[in-house]
PDB file of N, CA and C in Angstrom:
ATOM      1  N   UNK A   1       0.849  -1.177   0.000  1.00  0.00           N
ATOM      2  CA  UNK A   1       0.000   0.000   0.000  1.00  0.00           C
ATOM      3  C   UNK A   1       0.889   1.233   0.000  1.00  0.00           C
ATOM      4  N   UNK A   2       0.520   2.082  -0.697  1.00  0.00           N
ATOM      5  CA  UNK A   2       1.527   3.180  -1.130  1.00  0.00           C
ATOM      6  C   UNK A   2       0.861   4.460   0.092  1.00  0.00           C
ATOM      7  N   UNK A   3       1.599   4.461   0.908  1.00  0.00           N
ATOM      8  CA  UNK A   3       1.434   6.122   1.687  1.00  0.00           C
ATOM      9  C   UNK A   3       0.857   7.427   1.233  1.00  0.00           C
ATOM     10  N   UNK A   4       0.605   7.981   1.560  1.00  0.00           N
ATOM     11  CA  UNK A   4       0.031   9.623   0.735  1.00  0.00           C
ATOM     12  C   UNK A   4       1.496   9.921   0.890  1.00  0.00           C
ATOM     13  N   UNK A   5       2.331  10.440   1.522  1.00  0.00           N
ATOM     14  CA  UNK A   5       3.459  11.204   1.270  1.00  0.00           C
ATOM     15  C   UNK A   5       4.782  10.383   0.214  1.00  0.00           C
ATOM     16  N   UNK A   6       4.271   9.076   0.113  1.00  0.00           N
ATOM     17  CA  UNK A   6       5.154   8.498  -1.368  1.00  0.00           C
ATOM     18  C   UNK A   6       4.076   8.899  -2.589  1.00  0.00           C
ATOM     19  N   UNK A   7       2.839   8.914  -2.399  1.00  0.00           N
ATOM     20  CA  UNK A   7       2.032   9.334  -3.746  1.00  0.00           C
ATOM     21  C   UNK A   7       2.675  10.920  -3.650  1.00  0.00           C
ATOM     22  N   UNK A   8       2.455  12.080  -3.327  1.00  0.00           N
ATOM     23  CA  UNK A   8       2.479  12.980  -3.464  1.00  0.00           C
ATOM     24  C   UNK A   8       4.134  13.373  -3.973  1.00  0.00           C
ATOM     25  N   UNK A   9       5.547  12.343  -3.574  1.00  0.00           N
ATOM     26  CA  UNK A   9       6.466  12.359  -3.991  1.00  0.00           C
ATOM     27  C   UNK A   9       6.092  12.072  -5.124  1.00  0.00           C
ATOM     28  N   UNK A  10       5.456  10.660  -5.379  1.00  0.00           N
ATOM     29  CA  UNK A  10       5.646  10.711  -7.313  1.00  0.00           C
ATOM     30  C   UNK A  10       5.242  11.132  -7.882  1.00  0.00           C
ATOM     31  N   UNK A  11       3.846  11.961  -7.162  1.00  0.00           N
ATOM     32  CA  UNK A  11       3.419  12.706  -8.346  1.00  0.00           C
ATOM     33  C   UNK A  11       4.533  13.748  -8.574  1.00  0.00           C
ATOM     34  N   UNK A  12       4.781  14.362  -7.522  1.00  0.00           N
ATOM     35  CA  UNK A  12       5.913  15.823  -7.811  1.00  0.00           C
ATOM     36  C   UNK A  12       6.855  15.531  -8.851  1.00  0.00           C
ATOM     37  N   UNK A  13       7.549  13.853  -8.633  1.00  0.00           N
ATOM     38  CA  UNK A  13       8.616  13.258  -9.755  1.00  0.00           C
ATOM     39  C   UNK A  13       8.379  13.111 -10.972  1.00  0.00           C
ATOM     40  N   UNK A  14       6.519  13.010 -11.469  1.00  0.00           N
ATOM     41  CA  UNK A  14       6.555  12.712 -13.148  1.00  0.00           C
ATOM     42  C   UNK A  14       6.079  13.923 -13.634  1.00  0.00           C
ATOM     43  N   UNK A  15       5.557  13.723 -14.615  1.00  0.00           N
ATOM     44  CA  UNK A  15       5.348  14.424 -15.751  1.00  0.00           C
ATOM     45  C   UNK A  15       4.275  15.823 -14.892  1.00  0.00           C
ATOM     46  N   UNK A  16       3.806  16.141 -13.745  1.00  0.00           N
ATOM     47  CA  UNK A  16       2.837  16.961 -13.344  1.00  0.00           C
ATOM     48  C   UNK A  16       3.763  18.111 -12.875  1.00  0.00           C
ATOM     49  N   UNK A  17       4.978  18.171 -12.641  1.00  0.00           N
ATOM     50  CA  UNK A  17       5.673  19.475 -12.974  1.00  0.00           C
ATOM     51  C   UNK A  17       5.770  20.267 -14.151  1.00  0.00           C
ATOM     52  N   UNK A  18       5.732  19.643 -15.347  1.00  0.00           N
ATOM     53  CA  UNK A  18       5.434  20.250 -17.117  1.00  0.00           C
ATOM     54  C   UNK A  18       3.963  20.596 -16.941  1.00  0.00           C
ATOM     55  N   UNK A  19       2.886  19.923 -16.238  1.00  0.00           N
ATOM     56  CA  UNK A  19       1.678  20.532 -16.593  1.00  0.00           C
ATOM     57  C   UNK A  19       0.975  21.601 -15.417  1.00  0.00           C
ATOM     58  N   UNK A  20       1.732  21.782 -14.158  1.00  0.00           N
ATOM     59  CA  UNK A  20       1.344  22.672 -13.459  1.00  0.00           C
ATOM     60  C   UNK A  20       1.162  23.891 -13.688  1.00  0.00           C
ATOM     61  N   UNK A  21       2.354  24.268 -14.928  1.00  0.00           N
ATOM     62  CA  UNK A  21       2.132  25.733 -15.481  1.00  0.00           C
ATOM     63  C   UNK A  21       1.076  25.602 -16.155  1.00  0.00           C
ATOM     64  N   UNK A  22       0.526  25.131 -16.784  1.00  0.00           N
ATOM     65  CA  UNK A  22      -0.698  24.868 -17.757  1.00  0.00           C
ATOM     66  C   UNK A  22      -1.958  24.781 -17.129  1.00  0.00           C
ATOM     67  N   UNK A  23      -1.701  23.904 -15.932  1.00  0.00           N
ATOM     68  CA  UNK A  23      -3.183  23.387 -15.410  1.00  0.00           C
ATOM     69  C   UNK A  23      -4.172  24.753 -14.237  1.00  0.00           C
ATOM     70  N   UNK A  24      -5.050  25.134 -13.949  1.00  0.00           N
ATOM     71  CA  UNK A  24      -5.215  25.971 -12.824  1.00  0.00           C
ATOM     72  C   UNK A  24      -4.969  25.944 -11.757  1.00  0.00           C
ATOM     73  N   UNK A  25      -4.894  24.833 -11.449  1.00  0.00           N
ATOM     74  CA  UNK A  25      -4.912  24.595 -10.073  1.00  0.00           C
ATOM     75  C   UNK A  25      -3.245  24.613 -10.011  1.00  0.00           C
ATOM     76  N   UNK A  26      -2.538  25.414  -8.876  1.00  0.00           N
ATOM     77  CA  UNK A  26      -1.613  25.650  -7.833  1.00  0.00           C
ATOM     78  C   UNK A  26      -0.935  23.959  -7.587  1.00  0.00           C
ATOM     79  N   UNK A  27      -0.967  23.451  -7.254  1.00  0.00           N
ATOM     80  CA  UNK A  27       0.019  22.103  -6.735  1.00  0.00           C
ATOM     81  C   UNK A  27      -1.110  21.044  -7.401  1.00  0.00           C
ATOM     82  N   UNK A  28      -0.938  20.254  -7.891  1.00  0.00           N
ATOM     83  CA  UNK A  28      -1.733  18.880  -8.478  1.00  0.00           C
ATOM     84  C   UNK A  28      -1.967  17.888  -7.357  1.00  0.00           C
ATOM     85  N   UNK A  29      -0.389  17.545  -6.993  1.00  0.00           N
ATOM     86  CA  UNK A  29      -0.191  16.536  -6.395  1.00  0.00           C
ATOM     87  C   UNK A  29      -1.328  17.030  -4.552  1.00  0.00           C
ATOM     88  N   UNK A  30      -0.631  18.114  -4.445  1.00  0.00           N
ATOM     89  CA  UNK A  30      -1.309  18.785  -3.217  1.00  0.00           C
ATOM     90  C   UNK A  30      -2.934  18.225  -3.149  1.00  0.00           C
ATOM     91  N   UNK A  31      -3.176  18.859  -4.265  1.00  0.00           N
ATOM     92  CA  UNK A  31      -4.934  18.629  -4.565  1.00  0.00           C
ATOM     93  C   UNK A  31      -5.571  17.185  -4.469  1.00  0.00           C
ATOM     94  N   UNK A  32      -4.752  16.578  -5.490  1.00  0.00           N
ATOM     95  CA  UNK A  32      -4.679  14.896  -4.617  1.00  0.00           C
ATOM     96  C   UNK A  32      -4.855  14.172  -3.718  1.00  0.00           C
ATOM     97  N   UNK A  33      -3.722  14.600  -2.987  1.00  0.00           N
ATOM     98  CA  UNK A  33      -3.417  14.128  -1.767  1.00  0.00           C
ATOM     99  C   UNK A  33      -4.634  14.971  -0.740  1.00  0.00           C
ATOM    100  N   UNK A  34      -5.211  15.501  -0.802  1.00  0.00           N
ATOM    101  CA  UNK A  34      -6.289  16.202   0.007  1.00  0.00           C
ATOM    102  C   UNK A  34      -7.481  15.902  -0.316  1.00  0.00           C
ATOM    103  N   UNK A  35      -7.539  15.381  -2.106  1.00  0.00           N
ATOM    104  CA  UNK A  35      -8.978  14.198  -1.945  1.00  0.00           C
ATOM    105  C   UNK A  35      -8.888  12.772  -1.591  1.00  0.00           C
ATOM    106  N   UNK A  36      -7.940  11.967  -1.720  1.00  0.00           N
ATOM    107  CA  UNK A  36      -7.544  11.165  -0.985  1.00  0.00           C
ATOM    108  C   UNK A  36      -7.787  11.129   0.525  1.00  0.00           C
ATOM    109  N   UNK A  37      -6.432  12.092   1.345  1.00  0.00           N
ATOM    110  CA  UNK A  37      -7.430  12.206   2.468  1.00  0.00           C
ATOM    111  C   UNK A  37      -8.488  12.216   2.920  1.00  0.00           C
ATOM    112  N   UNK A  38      -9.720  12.931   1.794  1.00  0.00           N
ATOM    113  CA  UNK A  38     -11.026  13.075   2.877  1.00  0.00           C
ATOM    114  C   UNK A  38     -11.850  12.632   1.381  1.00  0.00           C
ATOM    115  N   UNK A  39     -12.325  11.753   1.177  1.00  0.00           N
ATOM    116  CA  UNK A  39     -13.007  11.310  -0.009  1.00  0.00           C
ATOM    117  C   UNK A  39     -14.371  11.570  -0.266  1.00  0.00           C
ATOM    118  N   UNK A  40     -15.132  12.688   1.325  1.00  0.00           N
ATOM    119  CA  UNK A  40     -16.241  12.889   1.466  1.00  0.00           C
ATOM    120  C   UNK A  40     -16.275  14.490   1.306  1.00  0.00           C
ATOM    121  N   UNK A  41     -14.809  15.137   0.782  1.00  0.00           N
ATOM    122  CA  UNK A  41     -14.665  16.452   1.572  1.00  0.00           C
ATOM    123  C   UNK A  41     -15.589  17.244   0.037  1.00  0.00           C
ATOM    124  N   UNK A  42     -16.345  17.970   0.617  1.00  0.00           N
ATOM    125  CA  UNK A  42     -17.509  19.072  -0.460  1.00  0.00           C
ATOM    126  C   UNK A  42     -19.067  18.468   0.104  1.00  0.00           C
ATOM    127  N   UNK A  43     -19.093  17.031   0.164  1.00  0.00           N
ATOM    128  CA  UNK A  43     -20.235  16.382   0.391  1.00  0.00           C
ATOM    129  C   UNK A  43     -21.251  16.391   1.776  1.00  0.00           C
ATOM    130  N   UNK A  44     -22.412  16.777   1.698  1.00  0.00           N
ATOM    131  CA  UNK A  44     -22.668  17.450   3.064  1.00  0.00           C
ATOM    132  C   UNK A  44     -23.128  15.918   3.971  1.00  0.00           C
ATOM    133  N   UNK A  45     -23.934  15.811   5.065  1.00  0.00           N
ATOM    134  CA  UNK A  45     -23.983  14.983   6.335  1.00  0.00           C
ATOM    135  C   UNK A  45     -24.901  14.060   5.554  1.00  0.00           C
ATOM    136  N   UNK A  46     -25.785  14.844   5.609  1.00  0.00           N
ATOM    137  CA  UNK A  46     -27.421  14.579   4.633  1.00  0.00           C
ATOM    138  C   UNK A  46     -27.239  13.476   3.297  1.00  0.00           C
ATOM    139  N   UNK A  47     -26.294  14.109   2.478  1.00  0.00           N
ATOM    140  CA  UNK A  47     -25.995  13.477   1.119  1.00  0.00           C
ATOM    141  C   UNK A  47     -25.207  12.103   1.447  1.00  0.00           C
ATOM    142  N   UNK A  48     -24.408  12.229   2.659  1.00  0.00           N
ATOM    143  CA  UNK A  48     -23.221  10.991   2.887  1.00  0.00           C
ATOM    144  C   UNK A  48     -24.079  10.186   3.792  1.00  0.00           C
ATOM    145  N   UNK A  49     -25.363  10.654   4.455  1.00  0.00           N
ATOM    146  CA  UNK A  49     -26.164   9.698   4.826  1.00  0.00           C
ATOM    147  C   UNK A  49     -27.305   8.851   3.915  1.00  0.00           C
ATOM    148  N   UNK A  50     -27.638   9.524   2.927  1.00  0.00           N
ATOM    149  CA  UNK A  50     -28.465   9.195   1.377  1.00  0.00           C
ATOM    150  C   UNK A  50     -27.712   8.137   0.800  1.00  0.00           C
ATOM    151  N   UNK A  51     -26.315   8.262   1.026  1.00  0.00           N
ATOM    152  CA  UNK A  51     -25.510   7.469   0.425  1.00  0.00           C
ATOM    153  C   UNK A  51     -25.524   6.090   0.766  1.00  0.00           C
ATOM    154  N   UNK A  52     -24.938   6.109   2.373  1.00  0.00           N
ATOM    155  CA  UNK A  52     -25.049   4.742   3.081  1.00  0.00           C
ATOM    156  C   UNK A  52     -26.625   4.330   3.121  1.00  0.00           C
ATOM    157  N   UNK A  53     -27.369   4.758   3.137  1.00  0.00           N
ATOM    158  CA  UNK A  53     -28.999   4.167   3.125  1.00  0.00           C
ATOM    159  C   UNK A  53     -29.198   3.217   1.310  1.00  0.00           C
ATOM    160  N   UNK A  54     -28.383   4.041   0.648  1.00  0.00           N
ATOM    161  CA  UNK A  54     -28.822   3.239  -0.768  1.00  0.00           C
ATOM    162  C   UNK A  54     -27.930   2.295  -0.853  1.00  0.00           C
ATOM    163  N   UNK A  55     -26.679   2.110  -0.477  1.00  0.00           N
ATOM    164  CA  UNK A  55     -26.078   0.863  -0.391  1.00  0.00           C
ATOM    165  C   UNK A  55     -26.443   0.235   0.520  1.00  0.00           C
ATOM    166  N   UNK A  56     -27.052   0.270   1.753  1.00  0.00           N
ATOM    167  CA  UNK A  56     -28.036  -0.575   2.250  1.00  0.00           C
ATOM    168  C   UNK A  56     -28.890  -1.267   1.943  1.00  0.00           C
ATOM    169  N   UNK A  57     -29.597  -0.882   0.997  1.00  0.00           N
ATOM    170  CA  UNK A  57     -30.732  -0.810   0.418  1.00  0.00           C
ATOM    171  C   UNK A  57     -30.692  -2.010  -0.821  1.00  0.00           C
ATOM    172  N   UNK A  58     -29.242  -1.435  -1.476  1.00  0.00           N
ATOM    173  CA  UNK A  58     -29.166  -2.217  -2.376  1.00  0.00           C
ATOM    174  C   UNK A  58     -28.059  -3.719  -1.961  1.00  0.00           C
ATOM    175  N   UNK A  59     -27.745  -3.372  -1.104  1.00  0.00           N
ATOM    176  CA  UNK A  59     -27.210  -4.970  -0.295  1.00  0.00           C
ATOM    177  C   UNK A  59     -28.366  -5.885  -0.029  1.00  0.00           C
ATOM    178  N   UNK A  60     -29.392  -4.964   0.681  1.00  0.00           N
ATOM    179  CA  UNK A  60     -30.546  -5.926   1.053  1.00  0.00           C
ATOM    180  C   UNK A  60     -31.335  -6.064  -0.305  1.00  0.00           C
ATOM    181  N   UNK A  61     -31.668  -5.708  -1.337  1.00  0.00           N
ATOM    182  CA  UNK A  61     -31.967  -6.161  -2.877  1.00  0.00           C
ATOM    183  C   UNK A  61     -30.976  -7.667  -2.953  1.00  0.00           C
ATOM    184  N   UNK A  62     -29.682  -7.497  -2.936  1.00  0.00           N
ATOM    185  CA  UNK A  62     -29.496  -8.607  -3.842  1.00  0.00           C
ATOM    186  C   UNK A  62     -29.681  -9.603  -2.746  1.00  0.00           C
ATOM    187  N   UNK A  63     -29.347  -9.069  -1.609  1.00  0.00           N
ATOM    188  CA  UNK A  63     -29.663 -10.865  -0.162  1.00  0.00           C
ATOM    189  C   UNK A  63     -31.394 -11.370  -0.937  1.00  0.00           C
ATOM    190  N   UNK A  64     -31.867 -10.430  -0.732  1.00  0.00           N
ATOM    191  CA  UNK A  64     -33.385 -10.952  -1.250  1.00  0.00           C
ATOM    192  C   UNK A  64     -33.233 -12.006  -2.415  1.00  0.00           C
ATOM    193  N   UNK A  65     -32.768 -11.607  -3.390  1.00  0.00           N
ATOM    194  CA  UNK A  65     -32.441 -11.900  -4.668  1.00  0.00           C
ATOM    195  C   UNK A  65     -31.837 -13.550  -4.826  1.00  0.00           C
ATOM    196  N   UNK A  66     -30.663 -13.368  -3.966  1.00  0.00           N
ATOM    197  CA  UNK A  66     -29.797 -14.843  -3.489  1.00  0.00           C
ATOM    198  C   UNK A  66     -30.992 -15.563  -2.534  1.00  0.00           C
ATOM    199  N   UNK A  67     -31.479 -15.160  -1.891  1.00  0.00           N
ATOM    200  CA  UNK A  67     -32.560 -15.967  -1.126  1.00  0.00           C
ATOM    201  C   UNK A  67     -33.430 -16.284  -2.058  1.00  0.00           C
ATOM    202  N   UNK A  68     -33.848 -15.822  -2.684  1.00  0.00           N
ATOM    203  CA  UNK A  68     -34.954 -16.756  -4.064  1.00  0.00           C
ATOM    204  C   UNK A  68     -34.423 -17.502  -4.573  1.00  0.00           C
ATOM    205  N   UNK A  69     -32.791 -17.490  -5.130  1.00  0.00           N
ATOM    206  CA  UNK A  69     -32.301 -18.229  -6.159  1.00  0.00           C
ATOM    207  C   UNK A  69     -31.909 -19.403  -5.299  1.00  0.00           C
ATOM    208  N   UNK A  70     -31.628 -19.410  -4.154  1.00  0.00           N
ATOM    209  CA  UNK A  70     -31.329 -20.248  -3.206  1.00  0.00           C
ATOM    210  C   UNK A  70     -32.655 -21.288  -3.666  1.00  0.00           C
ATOM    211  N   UNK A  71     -33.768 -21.046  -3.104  1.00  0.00           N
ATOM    212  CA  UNK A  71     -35.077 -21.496  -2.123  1.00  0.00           C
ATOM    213  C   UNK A  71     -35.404 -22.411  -3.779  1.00  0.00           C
ATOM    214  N   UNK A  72     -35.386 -21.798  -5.331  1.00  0.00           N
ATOM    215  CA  UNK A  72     -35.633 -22.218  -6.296  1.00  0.00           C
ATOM    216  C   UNK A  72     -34.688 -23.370  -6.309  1.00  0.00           C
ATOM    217  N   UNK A  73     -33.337 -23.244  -5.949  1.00  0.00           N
ATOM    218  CA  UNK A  73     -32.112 -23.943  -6.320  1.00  0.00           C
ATOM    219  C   UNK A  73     -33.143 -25.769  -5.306  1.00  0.00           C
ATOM    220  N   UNK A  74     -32.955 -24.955  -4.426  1.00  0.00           N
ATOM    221  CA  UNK A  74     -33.285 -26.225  -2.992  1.00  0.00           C
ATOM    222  C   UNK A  74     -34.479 -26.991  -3.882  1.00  0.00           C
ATOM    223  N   UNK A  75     -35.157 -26.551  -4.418  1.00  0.00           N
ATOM    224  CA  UNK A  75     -36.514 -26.614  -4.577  1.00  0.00           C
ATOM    225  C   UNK A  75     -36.452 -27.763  -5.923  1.00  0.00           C
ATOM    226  N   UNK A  76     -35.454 -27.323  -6.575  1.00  0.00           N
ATOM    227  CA  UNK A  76     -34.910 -28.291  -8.182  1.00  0.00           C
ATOM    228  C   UNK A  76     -34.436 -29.553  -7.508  1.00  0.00           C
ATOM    229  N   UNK A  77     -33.679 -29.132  -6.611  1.00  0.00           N
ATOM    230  CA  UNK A  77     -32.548 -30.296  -5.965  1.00  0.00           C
ATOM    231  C   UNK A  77     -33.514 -31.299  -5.492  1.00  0.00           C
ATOM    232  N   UNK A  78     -34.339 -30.750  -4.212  1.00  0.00           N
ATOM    233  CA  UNK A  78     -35.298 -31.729  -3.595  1.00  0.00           C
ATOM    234  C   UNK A  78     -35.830 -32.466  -5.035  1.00  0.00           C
ATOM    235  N   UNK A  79     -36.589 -31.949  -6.301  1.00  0.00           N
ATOM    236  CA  UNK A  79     -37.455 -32.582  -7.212  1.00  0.00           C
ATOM    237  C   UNK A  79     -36.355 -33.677  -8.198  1.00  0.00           C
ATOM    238  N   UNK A  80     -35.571 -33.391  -8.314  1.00  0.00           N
ATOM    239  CA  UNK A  80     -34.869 -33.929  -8.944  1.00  0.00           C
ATOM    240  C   UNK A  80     -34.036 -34.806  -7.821  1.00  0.00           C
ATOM    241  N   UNK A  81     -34.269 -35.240  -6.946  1.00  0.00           N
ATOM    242  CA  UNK A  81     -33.679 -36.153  -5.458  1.00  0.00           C
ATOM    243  C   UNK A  81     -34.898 -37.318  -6.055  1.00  0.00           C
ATOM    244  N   UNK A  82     -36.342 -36.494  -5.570  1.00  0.00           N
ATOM    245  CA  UNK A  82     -37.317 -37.230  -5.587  1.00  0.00           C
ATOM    246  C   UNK A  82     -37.701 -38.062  -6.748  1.00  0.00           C
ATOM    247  N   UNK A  83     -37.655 -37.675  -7.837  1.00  0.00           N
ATOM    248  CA  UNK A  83     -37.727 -38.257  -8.864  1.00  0.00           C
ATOM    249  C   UNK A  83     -37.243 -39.349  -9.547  1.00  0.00           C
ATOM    250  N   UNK A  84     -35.575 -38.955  -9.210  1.00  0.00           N
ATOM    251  CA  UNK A  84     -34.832 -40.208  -8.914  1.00  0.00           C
ATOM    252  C   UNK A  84     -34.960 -41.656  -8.346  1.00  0.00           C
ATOM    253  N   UNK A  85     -35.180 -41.185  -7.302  1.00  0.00           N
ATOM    254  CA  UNK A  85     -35.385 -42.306  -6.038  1.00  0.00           C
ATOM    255  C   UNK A  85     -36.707 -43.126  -6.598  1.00  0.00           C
ATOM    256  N   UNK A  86     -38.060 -42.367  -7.427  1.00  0.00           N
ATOM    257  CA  UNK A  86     -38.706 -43.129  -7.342  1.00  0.00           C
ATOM    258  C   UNK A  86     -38.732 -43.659  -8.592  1.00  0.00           C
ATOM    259  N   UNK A  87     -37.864 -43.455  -9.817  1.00  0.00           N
ATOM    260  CA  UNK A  87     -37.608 -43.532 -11.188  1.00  0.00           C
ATOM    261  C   UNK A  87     -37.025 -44.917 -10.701  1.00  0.00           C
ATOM    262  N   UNK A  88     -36.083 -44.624  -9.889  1.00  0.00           N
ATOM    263  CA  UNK A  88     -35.307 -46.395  -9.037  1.00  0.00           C
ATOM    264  C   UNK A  88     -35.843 -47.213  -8.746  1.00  0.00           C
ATOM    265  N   UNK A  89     -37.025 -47.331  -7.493  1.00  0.00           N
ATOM    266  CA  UNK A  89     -37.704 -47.877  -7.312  1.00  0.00           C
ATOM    267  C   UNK A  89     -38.298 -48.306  -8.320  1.00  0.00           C
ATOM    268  N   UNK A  90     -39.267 -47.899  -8.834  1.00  0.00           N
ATOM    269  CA  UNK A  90     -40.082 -48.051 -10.154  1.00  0.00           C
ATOM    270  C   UNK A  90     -38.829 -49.116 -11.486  1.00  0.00           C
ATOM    271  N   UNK A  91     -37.774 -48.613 -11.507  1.00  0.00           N
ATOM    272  CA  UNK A  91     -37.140 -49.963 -12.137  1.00  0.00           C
ATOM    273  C   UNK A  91     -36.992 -51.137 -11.416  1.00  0.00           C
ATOM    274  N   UNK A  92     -36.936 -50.795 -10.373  1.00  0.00           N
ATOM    275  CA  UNK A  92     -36.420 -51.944  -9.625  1.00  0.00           C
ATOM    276  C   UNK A  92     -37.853 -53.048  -9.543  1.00  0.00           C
ATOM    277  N   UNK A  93     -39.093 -52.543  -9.392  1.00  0.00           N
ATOM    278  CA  UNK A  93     -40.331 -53.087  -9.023  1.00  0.00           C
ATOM    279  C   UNK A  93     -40.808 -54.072 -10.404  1.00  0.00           C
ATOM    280  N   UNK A  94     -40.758 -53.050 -11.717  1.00  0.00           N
ATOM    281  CA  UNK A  94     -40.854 -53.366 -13.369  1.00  0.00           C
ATOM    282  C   UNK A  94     -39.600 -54.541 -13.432  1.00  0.00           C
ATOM    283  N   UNK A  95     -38.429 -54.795 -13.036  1.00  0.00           N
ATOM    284  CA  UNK A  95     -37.656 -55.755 -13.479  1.00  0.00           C
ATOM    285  C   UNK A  95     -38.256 -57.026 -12.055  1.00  0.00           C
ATOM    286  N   UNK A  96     -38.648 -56.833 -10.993  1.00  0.00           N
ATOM    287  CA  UNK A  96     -39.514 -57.788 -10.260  1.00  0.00           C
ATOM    288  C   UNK A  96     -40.503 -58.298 -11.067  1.00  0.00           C
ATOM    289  N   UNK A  97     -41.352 -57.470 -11.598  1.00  0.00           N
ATOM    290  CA  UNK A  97     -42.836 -57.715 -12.395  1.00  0.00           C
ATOM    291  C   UNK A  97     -42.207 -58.652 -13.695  1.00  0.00           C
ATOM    292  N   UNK A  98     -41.301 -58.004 -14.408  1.00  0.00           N
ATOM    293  CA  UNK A  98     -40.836 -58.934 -15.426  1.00  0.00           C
ATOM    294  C   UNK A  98     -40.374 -60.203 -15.135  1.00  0.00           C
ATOM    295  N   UNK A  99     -39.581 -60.287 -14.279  1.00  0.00           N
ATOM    296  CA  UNK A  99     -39.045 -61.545 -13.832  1.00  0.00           C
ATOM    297  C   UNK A  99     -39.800 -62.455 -13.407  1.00  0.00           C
ATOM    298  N   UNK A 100     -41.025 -61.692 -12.806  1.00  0.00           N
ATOM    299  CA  UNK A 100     -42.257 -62.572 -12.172  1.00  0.00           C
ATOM    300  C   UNK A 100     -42.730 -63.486 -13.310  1.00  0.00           C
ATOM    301  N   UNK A 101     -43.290 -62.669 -14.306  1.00  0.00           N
ATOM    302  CA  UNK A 101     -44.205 -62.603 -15.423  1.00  0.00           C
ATOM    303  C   UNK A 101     -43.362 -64.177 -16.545  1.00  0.00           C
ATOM    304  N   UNK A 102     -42.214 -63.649 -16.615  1.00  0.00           N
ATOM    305  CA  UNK A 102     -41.516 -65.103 -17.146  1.00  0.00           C
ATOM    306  C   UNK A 102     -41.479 -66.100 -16.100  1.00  0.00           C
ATOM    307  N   UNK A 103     -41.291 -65.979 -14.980  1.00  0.00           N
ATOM    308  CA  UNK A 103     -41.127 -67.599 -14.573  1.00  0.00           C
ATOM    309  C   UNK A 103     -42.551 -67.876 -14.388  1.00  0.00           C
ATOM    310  N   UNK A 104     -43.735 -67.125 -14.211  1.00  0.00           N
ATOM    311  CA  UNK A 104     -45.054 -68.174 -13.725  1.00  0.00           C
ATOM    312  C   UNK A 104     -45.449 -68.295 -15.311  1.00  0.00           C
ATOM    313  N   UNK A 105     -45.476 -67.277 -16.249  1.00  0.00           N
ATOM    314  CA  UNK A 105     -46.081 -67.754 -17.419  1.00  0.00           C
ATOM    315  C   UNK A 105     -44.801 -69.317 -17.941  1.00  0.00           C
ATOM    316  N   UNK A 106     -43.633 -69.311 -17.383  1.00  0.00           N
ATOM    317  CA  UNK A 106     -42.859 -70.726 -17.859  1.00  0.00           C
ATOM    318  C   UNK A 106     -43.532 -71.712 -17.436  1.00  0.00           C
ATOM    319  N   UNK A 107     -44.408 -71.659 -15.653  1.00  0.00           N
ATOM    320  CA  UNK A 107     -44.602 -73.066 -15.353  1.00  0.00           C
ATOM    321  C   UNK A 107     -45.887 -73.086 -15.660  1.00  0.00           C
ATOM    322  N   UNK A 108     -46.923 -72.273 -16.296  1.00  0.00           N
ATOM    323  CA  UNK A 108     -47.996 -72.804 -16.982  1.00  0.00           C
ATOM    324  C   UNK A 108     -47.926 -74.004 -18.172  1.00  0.00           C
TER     325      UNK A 108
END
């Protein structure tokens, strides 16, 4: 993880000394390093509370979301468990019935 006072060295080291004369703003790197520091700084209480409420909001969207796909998922699994098992059975009963069916129709 790079420090603010090694960012603000490299910025001073590349190419943002050629464009400081050009650019408006007084120090680049300065300006930087001071949104960095405060990543909320212009933004009022109100707005940075609007904020955390909609990523709330939208965390609890997708839990919802994974909880359906879940409950559908469970829901395939159980039918396709069940189906099985009795697709098994059901061969297993049909090769009884067959087996039956040849030896009593033999000793007629």
């Amino acid at each position: 993880m790079v420090s603010i006072d090694e960012l603000k060295d490299l910025l001073n080291k590349t190419d943002v000394e050629s464009c400081k004369n050009q650019c408006p703003m007084v120090n680049i790197a300065d300006y930087l390093v001071t949104i960095l520091q405060n990543p909320m700084n212009g933004l009022s209480s109100e707005a940075h509370s609007d904020h955390h409420d909609w990523i709330q909001l939208q965390i609890n969207r997708e839990r919802k979301k994974q909880e359906r796909r879940q409950k559908i998922i469970d829901g395939v699994k159980q039918q396709v468990i069940g189906w099985t098992i009795i697709s098994f059975i059901g061969s297993i009963l049909s090769g009884i019935g067959y087996w039956a069916y040849k030896f009593y129709s033999h000793l007629k």
